[in-house]
Protein backbone atom coordinates (compact mmCIF):
# COMPACT_ATOMS: atom_id res chain seq x y z
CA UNK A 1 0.00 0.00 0.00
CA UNK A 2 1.53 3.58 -0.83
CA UNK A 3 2.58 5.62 1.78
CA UNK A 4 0.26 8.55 2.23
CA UNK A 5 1.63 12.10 1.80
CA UNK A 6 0.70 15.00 4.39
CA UNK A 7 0.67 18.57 3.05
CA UNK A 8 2.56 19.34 6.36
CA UNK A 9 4.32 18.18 9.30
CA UNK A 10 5.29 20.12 11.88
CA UNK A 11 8.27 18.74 14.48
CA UNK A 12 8.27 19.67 17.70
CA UNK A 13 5.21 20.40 20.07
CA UNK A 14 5.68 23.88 22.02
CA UNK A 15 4.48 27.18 21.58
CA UNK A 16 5.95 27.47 17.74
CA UNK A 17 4.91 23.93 16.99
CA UNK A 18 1.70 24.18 18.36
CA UNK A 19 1.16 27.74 17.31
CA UNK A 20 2.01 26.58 13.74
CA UNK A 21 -0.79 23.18 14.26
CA UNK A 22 -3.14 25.88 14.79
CA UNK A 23 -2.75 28.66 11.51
CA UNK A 24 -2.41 25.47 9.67
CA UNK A 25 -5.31 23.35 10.76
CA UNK A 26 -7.11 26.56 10.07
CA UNK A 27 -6.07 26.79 6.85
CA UNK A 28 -7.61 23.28 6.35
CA UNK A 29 -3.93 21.84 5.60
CA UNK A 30 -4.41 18.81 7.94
CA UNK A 31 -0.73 19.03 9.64
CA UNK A 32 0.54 16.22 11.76
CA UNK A 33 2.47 17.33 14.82
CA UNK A 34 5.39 14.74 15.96
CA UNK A 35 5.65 15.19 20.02
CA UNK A 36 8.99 14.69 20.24
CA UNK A 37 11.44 13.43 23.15
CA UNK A 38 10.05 16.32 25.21
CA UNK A 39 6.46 17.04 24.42
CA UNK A 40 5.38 20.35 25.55
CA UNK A 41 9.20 21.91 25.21
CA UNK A 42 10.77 23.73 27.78
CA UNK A 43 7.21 24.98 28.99
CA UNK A 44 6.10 21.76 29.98
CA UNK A 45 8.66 21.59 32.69
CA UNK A 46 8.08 25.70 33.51
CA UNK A 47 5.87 26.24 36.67
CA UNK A 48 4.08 29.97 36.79
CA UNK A 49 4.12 31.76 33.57
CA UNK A 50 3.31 35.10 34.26
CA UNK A 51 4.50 36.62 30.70
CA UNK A 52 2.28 35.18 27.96
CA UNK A 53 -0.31 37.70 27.16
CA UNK A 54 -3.75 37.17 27.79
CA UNK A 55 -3.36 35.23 31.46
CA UNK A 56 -3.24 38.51 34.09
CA UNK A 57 -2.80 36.05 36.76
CA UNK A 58 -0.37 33.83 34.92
CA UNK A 59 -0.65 30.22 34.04
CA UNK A 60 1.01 27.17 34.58
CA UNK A 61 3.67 25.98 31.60
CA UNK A 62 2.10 22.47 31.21
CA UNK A 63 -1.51 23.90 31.26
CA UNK A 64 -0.65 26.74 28.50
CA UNK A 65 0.95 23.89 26.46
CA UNK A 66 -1.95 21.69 27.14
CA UNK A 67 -4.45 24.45 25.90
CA UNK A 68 -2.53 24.92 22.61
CA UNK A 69 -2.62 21.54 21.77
CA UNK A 70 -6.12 21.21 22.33
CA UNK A 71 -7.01 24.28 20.53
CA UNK A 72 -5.22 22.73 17.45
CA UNK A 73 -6.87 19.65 17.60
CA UNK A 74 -9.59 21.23 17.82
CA UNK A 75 -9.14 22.64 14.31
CA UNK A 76 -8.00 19.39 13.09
CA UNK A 77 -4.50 18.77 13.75
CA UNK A 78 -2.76 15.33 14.33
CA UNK A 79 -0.75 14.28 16.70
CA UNK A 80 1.48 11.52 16.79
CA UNK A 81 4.03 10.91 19.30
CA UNK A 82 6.67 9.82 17.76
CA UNK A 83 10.75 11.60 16.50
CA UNK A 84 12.58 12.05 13.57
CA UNK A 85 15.32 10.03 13.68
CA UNK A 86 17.04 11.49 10.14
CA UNK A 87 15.23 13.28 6.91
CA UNK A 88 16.13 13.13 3.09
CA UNK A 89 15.34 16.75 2.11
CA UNK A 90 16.81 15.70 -1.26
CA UNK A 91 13.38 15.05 -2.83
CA UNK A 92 10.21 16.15 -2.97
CA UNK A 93 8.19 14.61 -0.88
CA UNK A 94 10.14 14.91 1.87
CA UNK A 95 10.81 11.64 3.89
CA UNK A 96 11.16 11.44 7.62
CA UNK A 97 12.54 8.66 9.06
CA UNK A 98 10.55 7.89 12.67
CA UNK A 99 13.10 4.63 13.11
CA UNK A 100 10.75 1.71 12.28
CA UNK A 101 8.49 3.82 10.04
CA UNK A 102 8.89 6.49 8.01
CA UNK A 103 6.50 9.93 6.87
CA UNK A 104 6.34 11.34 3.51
CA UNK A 105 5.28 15.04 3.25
CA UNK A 106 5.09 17.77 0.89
CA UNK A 107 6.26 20.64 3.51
CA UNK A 108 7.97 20.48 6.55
CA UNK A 109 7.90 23.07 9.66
CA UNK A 110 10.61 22.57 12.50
CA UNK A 111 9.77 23.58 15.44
CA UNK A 112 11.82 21.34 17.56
CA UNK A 113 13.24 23.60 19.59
CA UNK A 114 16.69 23.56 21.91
CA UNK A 115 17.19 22.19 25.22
CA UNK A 116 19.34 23.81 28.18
CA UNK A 117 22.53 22.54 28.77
CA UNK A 118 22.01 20.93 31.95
CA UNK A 119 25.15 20.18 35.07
CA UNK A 120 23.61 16.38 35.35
CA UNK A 121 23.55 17.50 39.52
CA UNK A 122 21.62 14.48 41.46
CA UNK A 123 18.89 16.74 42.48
CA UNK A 124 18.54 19.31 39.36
CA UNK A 125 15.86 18.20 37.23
CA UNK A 126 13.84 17.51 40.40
CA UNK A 127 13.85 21.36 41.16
CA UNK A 128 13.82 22.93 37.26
CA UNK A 129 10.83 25.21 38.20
CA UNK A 130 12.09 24.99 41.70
CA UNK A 131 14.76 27.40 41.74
CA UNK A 132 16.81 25.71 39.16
CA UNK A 133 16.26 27.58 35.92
CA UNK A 134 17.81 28.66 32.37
CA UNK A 135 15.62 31.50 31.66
CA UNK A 136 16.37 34.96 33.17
CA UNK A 137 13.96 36.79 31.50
CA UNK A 138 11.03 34.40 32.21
CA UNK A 139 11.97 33.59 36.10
CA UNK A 140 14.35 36.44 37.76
CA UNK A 141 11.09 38.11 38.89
CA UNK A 142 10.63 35.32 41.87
CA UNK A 143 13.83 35.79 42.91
CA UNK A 144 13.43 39.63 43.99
CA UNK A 145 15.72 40.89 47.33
CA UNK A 146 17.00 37.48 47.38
CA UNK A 147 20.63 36.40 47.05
CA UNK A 148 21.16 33.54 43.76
CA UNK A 149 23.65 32.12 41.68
CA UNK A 150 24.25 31.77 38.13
CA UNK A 151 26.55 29.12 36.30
CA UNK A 152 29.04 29.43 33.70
CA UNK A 153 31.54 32.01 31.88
CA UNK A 154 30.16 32.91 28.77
CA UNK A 155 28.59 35.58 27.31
CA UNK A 156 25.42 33.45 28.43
CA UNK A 157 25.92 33.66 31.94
CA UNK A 158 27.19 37.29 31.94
CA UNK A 159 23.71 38.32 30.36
CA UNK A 160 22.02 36.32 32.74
CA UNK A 161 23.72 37.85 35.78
CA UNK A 162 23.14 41.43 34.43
CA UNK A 163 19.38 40.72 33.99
CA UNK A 164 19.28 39.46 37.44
CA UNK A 165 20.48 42.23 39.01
CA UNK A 166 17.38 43.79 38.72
CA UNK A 167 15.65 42.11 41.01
CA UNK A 168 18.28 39.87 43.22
CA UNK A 169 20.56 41.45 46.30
CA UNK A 170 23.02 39.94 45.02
CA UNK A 171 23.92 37.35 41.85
CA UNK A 172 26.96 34.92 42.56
CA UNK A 173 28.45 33.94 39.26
CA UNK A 174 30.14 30.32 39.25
CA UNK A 175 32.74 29.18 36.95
CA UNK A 176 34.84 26.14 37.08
CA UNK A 177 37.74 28.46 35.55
CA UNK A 178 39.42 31.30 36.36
CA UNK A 179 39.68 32.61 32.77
CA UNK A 180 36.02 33.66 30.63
CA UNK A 181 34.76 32.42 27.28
CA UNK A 182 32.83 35.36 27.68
CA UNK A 183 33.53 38.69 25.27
CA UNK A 184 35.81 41.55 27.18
CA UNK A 185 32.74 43.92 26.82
CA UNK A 186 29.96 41.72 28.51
CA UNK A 187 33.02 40.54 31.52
CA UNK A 188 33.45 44.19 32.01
CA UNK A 189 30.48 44.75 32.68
CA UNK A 190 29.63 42.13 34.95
CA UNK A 191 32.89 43.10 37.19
CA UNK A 192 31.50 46.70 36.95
CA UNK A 193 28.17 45.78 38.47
CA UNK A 194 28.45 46.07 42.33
CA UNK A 195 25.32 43.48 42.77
CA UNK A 196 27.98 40.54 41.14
CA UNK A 197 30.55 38.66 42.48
CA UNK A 198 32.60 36.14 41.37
CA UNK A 199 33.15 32.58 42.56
CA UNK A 200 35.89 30.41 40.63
CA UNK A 201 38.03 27.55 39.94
CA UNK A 202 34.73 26.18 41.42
CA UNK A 203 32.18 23.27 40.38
CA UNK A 204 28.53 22.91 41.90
CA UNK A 205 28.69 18.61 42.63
CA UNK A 206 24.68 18.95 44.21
CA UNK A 207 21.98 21.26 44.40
CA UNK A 208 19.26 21.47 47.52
CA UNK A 209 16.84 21.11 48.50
CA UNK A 210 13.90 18.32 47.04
CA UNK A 211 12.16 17.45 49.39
CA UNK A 212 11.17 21.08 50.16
CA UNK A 213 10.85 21.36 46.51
CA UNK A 214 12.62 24.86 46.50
CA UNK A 215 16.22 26.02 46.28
CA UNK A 216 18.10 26.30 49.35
CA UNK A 217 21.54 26.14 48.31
CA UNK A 218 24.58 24.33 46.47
CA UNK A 219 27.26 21.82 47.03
CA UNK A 220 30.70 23.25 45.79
CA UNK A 221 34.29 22.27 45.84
CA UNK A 222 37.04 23.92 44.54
CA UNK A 223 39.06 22.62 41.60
CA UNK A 224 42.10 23.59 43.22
CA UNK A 225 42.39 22.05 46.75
CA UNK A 226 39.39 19.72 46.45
CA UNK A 227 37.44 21.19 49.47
CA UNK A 228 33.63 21.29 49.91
CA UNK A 229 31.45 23.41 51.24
CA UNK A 230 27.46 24.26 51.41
CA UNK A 231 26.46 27.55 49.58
CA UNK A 232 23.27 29.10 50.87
CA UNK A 233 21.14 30.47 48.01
CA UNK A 234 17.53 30.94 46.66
CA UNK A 235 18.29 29.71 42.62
CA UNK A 236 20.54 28.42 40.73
CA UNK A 237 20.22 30.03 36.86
CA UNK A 238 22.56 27.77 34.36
CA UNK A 239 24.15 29.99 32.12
CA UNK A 240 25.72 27.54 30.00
CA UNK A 241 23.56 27.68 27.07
CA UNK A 242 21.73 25.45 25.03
CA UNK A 243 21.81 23.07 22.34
CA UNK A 244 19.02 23.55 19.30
CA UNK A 245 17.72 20.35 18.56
CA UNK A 246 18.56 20.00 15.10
CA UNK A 247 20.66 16.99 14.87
CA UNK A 248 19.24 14.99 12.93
CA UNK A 249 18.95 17.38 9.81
CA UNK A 250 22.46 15.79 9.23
CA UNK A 251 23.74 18.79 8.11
CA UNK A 252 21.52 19.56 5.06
CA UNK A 253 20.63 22.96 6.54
CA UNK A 254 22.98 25.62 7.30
CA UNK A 255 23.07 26.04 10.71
CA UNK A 256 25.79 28.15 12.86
CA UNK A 257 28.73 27.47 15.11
CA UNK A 258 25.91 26.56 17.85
CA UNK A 259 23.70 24.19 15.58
CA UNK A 260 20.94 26.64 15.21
CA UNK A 261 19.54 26.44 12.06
CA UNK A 262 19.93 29.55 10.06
CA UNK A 263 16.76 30.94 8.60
CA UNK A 264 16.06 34.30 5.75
CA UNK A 265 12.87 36.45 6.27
CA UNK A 266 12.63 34.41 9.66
CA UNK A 267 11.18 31.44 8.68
CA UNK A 268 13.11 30.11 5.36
CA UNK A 269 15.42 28.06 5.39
CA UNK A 270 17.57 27.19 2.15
CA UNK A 271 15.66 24.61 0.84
CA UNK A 272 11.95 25.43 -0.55
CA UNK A 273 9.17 23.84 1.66
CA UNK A 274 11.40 23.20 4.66
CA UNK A 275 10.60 26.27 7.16
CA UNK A 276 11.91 26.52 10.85
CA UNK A 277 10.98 28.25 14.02
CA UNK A 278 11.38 28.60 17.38
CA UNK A 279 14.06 28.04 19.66
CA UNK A 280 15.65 25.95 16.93
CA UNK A 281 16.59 28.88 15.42
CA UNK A 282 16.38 31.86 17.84
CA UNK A 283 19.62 32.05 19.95
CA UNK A 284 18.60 35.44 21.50
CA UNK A 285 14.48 35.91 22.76
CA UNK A 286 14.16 32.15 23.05
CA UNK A 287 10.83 33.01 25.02
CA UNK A 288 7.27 31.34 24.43
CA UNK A 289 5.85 34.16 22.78
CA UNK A 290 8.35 34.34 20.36
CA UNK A 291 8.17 30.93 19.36
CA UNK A 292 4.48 31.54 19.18
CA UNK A 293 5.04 34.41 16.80
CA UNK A 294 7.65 32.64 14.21
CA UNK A 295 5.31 29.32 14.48
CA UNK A 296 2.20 32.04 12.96
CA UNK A 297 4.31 32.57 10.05
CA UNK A 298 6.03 29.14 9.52
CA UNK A 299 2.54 27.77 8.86
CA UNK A 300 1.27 31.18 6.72
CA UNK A 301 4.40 30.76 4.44
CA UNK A 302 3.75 26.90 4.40
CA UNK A 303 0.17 27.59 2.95
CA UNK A 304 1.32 29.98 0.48
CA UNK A 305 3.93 27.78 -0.83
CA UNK A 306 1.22 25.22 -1.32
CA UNK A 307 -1.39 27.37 -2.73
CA UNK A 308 1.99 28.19 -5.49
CA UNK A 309 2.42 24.48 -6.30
CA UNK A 310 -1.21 24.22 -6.89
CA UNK A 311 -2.42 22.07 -3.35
């Protein structure tokens, strides 16, 4: 029996994949949303969002995700959980290859996103939401007259620690060196700040506290004598950066240093009827709305370039 072919599939399943299901169900286009190894994306492991318009009082990452989805399936979208193992963009129809099946389809919208860079700390995944974040913009406002900590030595984590300034006493910036990856002009100005201190040659090896479900402080030694100690403080914000997921496009899309794929009139990539937004290729808002916003015109573009063929 021949394989069926979908007009579109969309990879990935938060805010720019769903937001995408939605235009495009609308459109009548009958897209097919692959899940993914994290269904939901980052938002499905957020707790309060409290800067997506429309929810005054906030709303809960899972919940927001949740709604999206149903609001697209509402409209007709599919939903399969399942990921793309590898792709042959060398043809048209496209073929995605789900392991022991594989998807044929005439466009293709990746929304898969990018995934923090994580320390692999015994109690850390436990407390993402907790006090254990990678988003300065979306959770510094909890952490108001209270004294946290942010990891790494890159520009990442020198943006990070500025941000937090405005609402922490005081931002503790760990690095396991004593020299920065981080650009002269972004170090200056974390040295400048009088809210920032440094901590280095330094490691976190745990971070507390689970069973209270909030952050209460950090395990540290020191790379240089071996000694540990417990650091009081009320978050721990990784600054290490993250990694698009966009592996498995094997290389036939440009991408940059990072692996984010590199997109024209922000949703094109360089092959016609392949499209991409989100995280998976925004290295600097990286916030839901965002995503929501490049997902709207990933599946507007997607029904143009059908309506062009003739579908």
């Amino acid at each position: 029996m021949d394989t069926p072919i979908r007009n579109v599939v969309i990879i990935g399943s938060g805010c720019a994949g769903h937001t995408a299901a939605i235009y495009a169900a609308r459109a009548n286009l009958n897209p097919l949303v692959l899940e993914g190894h994290e269904p939901g994306g980052q938002l499905s492991i957020t707790t309060l969002v409290e800067n997506f318009p429309g929810f005054p009082e906030g709303i809960q990452g899972p919940e927001l995700i949740e709604n999206m989805k149903k609001q697209a399936a509402r409209f007709g979208a599919d939903y399969q959980m399942a990921h793309v193992v590898s792709a042959d963009f060398t043809k048209r129809p496209f073929v995605l290859n789900l392991g022991s099946t594989q998807l044929l389809t005439r466009t293709l919208i990746i929304a898969s996103g990018a995934s923090a860079r994580c320390l692999g700390l015994p109690g850390e995944q436990a407390l993402i939401g907790h006090g254990v974040s990678s988003c300065a913009t979306c959770d510094g406002f909890f952490f108001g007259g209270k004294e946290i900590t942010v990891i790494g030595g890159g520009d990442s984590a020198m943006e990070e620690a500025l941000f937090l300034t405005r609402f922490a006493s005081k931002v503790m910036i760990i690095h396991r060196r004593d020299s920065f990856r981080a650009s002269k002009i972004m170090l200056d100005r974390a040295r400048q700040h009088s809210k920032i201190e440094f901590l280095l040659d330094t490691v976190v090896d745990d971070v507390y506290d689970v069973q209270k479900k909030e952050v209460t402080g950090l395990r540290l030694r020191s790379l240089k004598t071996g000694a540990q100690w417990d650091f009081p403080t009320s978050a721990m914000f990784l600054g290490i950066g993250h990694e698009p997921n966009a592996k498995w496009t094997n290389g036939q899309l440009d991408s940059d240093i990072d692996g984010y794929l590199i997109t024209k009139n922000y949703v094109f990539t360089k092959i016609p009827g392949v499209f991409a937004c989100g995280d998976v290729q925004d290295r600097r808002y990286r916030q839901a709305i965002s995503a929501a916003g490049t997902g709207c015109m990933a599946a507007m573009e997607v029904e143009k370039f059908l309506e062009e063929e003739g579908r």
